[in-house]
C-alpha atoms as a PDB file:
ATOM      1  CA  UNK A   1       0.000   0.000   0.000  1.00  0.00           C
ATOM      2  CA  UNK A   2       1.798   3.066  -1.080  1.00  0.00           C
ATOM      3  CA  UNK A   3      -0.598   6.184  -0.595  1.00  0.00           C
ATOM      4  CA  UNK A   4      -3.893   6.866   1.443  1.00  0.00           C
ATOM      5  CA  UNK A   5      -5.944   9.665   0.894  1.00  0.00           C
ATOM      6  CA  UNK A   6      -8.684  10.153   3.606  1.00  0.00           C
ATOM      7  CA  UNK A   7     -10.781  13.415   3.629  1.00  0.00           C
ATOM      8  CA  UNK A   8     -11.620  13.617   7.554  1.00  0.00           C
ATOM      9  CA  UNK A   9     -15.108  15.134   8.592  1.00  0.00           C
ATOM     10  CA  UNK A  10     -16.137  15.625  12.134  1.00  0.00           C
ATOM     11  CA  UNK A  11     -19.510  12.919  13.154  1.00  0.00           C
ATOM     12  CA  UNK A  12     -20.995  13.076  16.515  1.00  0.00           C
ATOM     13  CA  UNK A  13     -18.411  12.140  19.003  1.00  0.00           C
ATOM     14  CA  UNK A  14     -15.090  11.304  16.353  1.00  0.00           C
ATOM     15  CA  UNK A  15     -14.045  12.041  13.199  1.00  0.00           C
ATOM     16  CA  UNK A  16     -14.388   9.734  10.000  1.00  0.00           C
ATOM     17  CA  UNK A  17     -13.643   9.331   6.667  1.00  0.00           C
ATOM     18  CA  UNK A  18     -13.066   6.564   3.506  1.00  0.00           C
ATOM     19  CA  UNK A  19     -10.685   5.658   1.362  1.00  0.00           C
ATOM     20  CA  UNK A  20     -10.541   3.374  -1.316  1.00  0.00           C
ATOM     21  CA  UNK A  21      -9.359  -0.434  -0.704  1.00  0.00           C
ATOM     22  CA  UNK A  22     -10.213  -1.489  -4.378  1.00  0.00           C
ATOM     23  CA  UNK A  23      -8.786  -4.908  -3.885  1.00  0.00           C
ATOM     24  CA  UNK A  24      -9.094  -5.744  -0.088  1.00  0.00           C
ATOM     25  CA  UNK A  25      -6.717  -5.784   2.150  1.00  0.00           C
ATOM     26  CA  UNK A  26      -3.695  -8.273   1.050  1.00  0.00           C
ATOM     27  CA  UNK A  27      -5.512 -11.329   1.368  1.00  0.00           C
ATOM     28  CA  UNK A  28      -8.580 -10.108   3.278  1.00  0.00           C
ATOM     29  CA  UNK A  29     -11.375  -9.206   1.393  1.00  0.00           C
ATOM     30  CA  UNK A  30     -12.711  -5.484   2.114  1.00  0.00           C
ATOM     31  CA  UNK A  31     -15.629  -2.629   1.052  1.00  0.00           C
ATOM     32  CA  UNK A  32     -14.289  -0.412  -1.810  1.00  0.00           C
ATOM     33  CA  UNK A  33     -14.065   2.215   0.511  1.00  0.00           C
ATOM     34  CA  UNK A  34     -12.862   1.487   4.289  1.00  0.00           C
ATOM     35  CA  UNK A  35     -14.163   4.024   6.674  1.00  0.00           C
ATOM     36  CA  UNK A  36     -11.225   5.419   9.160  1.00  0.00           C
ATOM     37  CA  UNK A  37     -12.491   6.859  12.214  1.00  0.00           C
ATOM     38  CA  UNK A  38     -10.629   8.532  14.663  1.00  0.00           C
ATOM     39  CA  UNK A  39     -11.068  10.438  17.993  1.00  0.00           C
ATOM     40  CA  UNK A  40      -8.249  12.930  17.794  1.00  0.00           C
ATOM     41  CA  UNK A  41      -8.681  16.710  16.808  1.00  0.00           C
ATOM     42  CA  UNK A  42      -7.930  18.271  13.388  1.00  0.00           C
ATOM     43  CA  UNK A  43      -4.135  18.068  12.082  1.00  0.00           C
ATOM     44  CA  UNK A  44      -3.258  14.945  13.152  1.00  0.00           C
ATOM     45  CA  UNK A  45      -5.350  12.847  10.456  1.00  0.00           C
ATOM     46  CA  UNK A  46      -1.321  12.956   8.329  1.00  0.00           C
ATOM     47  CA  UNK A  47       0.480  11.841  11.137  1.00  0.00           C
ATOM     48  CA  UNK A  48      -2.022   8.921  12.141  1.00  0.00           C
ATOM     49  CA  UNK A  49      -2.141   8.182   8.243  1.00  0.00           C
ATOM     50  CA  UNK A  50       1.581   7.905   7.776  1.00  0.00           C
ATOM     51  CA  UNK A  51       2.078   5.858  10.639  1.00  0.00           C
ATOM     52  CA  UNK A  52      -0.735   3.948   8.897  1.00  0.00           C
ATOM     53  CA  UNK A  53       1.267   3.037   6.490  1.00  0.00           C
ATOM     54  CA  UNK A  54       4.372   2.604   8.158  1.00  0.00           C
ATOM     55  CA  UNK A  55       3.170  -0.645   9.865  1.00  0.00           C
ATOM     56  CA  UNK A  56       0.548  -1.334   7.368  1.00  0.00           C
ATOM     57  CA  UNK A  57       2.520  -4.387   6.761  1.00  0.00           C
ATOM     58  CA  UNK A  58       3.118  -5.646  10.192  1.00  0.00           C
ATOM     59  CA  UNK A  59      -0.821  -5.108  11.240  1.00  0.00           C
ATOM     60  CA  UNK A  60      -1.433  -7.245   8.163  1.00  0.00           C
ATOM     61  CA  UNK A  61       0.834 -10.113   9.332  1.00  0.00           C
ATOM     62  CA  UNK A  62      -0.298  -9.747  12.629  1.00  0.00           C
ATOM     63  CA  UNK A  63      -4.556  -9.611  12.166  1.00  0.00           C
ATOM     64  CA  UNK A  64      -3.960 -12.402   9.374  1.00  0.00           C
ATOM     65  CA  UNK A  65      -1.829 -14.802  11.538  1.00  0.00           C
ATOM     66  CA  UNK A  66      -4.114 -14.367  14.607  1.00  0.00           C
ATOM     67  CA  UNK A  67      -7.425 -15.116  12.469  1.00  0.00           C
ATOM     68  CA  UNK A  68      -5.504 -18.474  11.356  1.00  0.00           C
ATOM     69  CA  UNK A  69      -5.044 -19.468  14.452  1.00  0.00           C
ATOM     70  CA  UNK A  70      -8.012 -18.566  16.496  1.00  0.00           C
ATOM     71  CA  UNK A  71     -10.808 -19.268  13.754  1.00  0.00           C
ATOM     72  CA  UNK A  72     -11.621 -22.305  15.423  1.00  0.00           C
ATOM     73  CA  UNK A  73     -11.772 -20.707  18.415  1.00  0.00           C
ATOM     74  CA  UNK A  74     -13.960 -17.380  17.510  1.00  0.00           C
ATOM     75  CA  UNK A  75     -16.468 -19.910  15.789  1.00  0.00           C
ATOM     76  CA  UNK A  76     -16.571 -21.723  18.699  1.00  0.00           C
ATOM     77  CA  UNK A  77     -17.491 -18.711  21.020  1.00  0.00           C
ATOM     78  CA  UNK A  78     -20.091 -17.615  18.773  1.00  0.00           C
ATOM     79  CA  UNK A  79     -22.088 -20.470  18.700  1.00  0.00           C
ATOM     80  CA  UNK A  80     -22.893 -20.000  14.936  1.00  0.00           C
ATOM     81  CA  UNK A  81     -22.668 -23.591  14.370  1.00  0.00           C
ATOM     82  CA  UNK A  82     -25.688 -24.289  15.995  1.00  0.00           C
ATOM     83  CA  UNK A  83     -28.010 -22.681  13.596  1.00  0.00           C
ATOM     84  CA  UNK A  84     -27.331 -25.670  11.195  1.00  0.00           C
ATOM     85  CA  UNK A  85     -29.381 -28.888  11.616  1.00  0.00           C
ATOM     86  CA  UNK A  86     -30.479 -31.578   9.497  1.00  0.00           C
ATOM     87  CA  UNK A  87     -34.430 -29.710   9.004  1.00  0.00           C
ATOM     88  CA  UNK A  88     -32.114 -26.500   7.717  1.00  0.00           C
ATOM     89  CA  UNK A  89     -27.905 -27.041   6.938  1.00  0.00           C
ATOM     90  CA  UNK A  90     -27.724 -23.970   5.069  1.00  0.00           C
ATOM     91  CA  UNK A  91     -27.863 -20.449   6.000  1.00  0.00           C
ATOM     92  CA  UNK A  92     -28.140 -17.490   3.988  1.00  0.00           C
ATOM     93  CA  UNK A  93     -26.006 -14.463   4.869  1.00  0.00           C
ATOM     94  CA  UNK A  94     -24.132 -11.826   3.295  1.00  0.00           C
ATOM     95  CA  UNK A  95     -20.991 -13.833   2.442  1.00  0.00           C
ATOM     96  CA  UNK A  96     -23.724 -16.463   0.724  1.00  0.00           C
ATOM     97  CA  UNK A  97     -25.214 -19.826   1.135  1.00  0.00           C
ATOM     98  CA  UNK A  98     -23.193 -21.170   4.100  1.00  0.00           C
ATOM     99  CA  UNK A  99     -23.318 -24.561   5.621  1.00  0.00           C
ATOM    100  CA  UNK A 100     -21.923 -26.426   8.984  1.00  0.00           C
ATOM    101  CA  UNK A 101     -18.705 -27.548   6.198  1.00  0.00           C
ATOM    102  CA  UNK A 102     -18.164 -24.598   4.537  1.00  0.00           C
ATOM    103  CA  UNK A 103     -17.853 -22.941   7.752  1.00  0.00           C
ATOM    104  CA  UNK A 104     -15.498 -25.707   9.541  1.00  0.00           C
ATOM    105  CA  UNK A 105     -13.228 -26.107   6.146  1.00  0.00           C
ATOM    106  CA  UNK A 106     -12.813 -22.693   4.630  1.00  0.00           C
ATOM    107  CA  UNK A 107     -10.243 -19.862   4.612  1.00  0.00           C
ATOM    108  CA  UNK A 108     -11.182 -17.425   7.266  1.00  0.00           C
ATOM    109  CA  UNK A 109     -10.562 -14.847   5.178  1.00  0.00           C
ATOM    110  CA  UNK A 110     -13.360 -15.896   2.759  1.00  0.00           C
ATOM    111  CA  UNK A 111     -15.590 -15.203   5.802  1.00  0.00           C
ATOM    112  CA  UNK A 112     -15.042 -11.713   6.577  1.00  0.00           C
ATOM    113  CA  UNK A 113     -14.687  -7.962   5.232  1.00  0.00           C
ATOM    114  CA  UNK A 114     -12.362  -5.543   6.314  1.00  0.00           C
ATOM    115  CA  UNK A 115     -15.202  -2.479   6.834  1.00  0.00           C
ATOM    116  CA  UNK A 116     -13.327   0.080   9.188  1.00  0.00           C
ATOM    117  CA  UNK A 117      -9.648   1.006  10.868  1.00  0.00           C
ATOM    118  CA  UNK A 118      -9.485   2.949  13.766  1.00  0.00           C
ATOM    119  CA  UNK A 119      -6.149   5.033  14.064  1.00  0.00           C
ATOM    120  CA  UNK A 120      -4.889   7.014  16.796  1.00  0.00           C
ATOM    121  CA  UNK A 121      -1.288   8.977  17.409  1.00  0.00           C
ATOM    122  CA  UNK A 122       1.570   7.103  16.197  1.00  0.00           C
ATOM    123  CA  UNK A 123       3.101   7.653  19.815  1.00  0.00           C
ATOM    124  CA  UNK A 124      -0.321   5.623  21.157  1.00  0.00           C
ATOM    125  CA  UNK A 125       0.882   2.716  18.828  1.00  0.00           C
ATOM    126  CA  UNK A 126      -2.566   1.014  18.758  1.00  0.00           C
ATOM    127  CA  UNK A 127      -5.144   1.049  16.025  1.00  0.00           C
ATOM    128  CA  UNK A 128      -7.871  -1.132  15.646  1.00  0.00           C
ATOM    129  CA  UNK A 129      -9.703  -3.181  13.204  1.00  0.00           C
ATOM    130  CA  UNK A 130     -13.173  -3.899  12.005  1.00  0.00           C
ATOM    131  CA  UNK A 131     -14.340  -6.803  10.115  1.00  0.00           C
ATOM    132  CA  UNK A 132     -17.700  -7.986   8.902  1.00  0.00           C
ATOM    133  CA  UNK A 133     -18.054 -11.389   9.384  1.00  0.00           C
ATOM    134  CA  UNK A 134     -20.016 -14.715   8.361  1.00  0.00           C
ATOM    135  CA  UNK A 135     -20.097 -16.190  11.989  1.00  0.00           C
ATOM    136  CA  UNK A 136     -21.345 -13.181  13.361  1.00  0.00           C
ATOM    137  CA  UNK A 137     -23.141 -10.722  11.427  1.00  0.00           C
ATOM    138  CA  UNK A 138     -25.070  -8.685  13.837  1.00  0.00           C
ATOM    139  CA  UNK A 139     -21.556  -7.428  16.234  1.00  0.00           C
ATOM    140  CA  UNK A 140     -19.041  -8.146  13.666  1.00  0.00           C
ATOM    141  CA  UNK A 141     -15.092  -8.855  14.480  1.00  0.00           C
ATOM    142  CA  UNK A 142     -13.239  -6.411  15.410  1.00  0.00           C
ATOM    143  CA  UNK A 143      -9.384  -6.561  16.659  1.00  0.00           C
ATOM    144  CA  UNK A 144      -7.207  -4.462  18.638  1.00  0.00           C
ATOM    145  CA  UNK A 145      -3.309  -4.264  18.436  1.00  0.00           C
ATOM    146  CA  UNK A 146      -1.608  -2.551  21.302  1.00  0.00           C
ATOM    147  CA  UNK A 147       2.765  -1.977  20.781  1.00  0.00           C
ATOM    148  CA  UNK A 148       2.573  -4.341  18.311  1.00  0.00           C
ATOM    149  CA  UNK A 149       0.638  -7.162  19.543  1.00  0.00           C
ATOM    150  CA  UNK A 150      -3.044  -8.315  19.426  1.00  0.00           C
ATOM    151  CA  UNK A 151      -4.513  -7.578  22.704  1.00  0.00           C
ATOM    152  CA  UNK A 152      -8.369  -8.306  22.270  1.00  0.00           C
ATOM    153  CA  UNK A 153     -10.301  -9.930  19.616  1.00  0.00           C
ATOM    154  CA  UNK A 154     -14.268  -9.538  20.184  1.00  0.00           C
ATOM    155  CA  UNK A 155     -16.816  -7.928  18.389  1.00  0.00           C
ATOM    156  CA  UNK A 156     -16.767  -4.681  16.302  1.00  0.00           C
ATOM    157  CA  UNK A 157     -17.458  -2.040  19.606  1.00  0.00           C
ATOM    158  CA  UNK A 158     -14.041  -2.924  21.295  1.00  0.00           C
ATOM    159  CA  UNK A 159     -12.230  -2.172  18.162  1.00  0.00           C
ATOM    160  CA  UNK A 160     -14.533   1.556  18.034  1.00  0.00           C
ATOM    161  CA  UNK A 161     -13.043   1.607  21.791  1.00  0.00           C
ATOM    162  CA  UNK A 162      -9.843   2.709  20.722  1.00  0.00           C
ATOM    163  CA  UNK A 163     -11.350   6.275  19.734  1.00  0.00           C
ATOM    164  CA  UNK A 164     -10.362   6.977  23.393  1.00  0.00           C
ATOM    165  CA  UNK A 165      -6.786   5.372  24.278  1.00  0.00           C
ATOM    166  CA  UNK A 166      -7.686   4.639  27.876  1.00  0.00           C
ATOM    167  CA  UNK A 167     -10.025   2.209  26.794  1.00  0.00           C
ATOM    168  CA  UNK A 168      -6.933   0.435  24.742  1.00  0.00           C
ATOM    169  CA  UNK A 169      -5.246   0.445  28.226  1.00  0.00           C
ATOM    170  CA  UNK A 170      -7.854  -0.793  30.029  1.00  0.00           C
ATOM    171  CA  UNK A 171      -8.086  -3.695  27.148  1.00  0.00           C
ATOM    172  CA  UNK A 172      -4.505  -4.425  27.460  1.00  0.00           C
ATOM    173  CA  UNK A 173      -4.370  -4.591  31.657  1.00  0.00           C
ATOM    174  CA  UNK A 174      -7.300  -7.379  30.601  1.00  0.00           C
ATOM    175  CA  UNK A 175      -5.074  -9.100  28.376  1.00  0.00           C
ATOM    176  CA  UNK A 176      -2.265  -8.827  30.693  1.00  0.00           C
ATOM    177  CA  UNK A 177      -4.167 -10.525  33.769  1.00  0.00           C
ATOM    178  CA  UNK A 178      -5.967 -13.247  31.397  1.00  0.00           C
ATOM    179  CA  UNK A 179      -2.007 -14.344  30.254  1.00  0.00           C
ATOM    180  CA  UNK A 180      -0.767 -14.249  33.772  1.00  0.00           C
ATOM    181  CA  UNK A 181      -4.323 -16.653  34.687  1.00  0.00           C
ATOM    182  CA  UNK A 182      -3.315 -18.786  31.918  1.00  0.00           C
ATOM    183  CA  UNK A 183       0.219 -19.053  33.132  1.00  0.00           C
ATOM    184  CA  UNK A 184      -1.068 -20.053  36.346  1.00  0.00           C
ATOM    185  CA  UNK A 185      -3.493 -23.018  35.387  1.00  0.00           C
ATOM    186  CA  UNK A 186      -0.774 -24.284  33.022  1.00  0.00           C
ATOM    187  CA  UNK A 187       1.409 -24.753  36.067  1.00  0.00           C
ATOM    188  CA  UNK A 188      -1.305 -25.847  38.093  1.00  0.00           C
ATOM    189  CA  UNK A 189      -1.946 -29.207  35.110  1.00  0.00           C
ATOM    190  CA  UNK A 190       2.075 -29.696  35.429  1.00  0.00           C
ATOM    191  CA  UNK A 191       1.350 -30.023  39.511  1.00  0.00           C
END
């Protein structure tokens, strides 16, 4: 991605604009125009673009590796699996006819649609992501990265968090405290 040209306009409580994304997002499909919202003040919209781009790369790597690994686990949570049964296995939705194997065997990426990025100051380093997806139409997906690391993967609202930083932080301490719990039951199984 070499240039980004987003014409910021003030909404009701942050500031938003789109730019086009003709063909997705790498590997992850996306509208033709991805809104970026943001809840700083005029004259930083350059400096929160450019460091955009900057790590446009990395955030790519990073949202794309954690969707291949967690899939499972995020269609799991949602409970969209249960919808199918043997009266009704398919299910209409917006990414089309879906069915109990379509949803267990295909690329993730098939089954979602980069619709928003939420940037903040460069010196924040966190942005956030917003996906439409098949598992979970209503909320979406949305996914926050924190100094370079995905910190919280839940519907589309946590990503619009990041228009104010101190949610990010309070995300993060979260994210901290479930690692440390983890840490702590693994060594509890070991004995």
């Amino acid at each position: 991605m070499d240039a980004l040209t987003v014409n910021f306009e003030q909404q009701d409580f942050y500031r938003s604009g789109r730019a086009k994304f003709a063909n997705g997002w790498h590997q992850i499909p996306s509208d033709p125009e991805v809104l970026f919202a943001t809840g700083q003040p005029e004259g930083t919209d350059q400096a929160m673009l450019d460091a955009f781009l900057a790590k446009e790369g990395l955030y790519y790597q990073l949202v794309s590796e954690y969707l291949k690994e967690h899939y499972p686990a995020l269609l799991e949570r949602s409970e969209f699996l249960d919808v199918f049964d043997e009266e009704d296995p398919v299910y209409p939705s917006d990414f089309g006819e879906l069915t109990e194997e379509i949803m267990l065997k295909s690329d993730v990426f098939s089954l979602i649609r980069l619709t928003s990025i939420i940037v903040l100051p460069p010196e924040n380093n966190a942005i956030g992501f917003c996906f439409e997806c098949a598992w979970d139409e209503e909320h979406g997906l949305g996914i926050v990265i924190y100094n370079d690391e995905v910190i919280w993967c839940d519907g589309e609202q946590q990503a619009y968090a990041c228009l104010n930083f101190s949610e990010v932080l309070d995300l993060d301490r979260m994210y901290r405290a479930d690692l440390i719990e983890q840490e702590k039951e693994r060594e509890a199984a070991r004995g």
